[in-house]
Protein backbone atom coordinates (compact mmCIF):
# COMPACT_ATOMS: atom_id res chain seq x y z
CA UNK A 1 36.23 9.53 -62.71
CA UNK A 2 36.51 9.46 -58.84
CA UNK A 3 32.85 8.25 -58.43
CA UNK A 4 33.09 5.62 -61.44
CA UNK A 5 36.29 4.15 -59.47
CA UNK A 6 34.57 3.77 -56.29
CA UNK A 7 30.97 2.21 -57.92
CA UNK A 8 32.98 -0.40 -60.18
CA UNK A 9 35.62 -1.19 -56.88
CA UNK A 10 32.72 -1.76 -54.58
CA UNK A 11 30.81 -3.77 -57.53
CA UNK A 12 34.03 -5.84 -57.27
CA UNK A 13 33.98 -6.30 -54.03
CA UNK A 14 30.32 -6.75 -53.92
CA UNK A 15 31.01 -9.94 -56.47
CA UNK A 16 33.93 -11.30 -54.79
CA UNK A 17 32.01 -11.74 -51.51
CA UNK A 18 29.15 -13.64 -53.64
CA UNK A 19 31.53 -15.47 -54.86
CA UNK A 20 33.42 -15.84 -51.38
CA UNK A 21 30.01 -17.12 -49.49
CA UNK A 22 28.44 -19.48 -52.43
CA UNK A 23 31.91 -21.31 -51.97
CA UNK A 24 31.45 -21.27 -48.43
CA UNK A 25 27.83 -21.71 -47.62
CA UNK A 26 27.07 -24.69 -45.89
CA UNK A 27 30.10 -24.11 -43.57
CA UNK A 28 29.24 -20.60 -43.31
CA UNK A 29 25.57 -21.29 -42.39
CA UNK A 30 26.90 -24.26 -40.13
CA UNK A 31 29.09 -21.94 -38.30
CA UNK A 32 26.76 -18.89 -38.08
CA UNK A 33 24.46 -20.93 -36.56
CA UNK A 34 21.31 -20.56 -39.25
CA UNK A 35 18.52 -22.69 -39.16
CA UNK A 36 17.72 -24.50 -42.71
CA UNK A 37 14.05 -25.56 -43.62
CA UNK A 38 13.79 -29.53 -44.71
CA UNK A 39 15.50 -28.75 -48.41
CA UNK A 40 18.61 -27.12 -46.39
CA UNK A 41 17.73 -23.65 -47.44
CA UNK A 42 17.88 -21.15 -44.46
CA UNK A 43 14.74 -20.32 -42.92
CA UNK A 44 13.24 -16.91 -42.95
CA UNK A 45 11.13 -14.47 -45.19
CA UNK A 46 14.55 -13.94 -47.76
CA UNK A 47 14.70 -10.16 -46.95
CA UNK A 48 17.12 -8.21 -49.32
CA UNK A 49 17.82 -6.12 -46.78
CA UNK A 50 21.39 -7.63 -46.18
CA UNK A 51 22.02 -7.28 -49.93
CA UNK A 52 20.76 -3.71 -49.55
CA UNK A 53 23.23 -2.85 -46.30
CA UNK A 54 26.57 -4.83 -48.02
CA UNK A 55 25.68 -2.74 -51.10
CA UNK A 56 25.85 0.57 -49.33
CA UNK A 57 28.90 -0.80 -47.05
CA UNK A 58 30.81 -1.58 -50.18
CA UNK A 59 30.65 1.89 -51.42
CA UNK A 60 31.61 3.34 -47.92
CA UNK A 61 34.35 1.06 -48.11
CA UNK A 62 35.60 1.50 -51.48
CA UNK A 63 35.26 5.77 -51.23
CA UNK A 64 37.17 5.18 -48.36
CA UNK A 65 40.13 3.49 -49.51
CA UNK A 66 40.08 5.71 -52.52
CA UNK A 67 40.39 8.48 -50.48
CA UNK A 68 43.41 6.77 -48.32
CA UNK A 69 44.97 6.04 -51.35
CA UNK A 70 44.60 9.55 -53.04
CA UNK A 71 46.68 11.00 -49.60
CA UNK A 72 48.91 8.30 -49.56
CA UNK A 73 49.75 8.17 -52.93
CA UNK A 74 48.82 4.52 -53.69
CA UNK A 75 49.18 4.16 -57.21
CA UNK A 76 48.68 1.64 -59.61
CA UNK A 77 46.89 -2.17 -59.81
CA UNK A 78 50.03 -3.95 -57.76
CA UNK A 79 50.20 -1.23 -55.17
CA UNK A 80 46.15 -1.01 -54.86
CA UNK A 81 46.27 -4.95 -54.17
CA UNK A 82 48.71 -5.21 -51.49
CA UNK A 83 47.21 -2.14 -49.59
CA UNK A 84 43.48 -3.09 -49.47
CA UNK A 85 45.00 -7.15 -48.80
CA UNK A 86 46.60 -4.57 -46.06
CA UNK A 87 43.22 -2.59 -44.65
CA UNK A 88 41.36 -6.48 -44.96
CA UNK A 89 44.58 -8.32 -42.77
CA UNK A 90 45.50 -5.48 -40.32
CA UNK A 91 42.01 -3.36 -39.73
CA UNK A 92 38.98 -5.18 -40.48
CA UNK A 93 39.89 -9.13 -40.10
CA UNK A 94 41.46 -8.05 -36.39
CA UNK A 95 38.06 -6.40 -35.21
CA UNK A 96 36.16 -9.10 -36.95
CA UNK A 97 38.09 -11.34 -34.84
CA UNK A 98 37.67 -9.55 -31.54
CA UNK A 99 34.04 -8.96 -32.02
CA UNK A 100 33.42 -12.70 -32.53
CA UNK A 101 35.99 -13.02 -29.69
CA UNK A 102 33.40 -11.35 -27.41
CA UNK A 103 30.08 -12.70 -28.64
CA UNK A 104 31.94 -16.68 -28.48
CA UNK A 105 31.44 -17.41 -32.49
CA UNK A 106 32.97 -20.35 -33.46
CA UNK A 107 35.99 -20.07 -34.65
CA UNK A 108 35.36 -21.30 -38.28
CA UNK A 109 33.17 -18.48 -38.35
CA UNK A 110 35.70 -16.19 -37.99
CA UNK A 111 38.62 -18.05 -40.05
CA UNK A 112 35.06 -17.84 -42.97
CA UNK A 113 34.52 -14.10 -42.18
CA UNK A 114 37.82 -12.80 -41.63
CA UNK A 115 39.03 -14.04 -45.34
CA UNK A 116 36.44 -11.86 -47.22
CA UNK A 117 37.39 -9.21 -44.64
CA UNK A 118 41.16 -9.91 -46.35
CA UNK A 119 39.88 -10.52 -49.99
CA UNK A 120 37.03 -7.88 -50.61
CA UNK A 121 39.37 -5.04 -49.23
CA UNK A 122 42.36 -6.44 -51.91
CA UNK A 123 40.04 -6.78 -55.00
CA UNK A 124 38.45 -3.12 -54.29
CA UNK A 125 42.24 -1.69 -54.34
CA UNK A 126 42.96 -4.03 -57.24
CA UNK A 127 40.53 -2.20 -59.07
CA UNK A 128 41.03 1.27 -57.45
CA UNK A 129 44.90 1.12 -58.97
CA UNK A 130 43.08 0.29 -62.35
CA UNK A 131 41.87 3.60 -62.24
């Protein structure tokens, strides 16, 4: 049941961040600095290798925060929620921020970033407590 959990939470996640940068794309690109082609696509050969990499992330992610919530005793959909909203706000948004901090992103880059850093981690423990 363990390894069902962490697939379908890191599925969720995986969706939620589509979802998160369609929204957001033109900003996103704008801030991130991509170059677009004449039609306002972004240039480039369309490699899936950063769907490949956010695939694999999500699962490290999501086995992750199952396994902090098995020793922690995070139970149920409520409790799942507010912890990964938790992991997104206190771990992974503040080293997002930093890192961007460092390298002189824009700051809309980071405000674009660091939500899905909040919102991915929140809908994998959503579904997490499901299970």
């Amino acid at each position: 049941m363990g390894v069902i959990a962490v697939l379908v939470a890191a599925l969720a996640g995986f969706v939620m961040g589509a979802v998160w940068y369609t929204t957001l794309a033109r900003p996103w690109m704008s801030a991130a600095g991509i170059p677009l082609d004449e039609n306002g696509k972004p240039q480039g050969n369309g490699s899936a290798m950063p769907f490949v990499i956010s695939g694999v992330a999500m699962i490290l992610v999501s086995g992750m925060m199952r396994h902090m919530f098995a020793t922690s005793g995070i139970d149920g959909p409520f409790a799942g929620l507010v912890a990964g909203l938790g992991v997104g706000l206190f771990f992974i948004t503040p080293w997002v921020a930093m890192n961007y901090a460092y390298a002189m992103r824009p700051r809309r880059l980071t405000i674009i970033d660091g939500g899905y850093s909040v919102l991915g981690p929140g809908i994998i423990g959503l579904v997490l407590g499901l299970f």
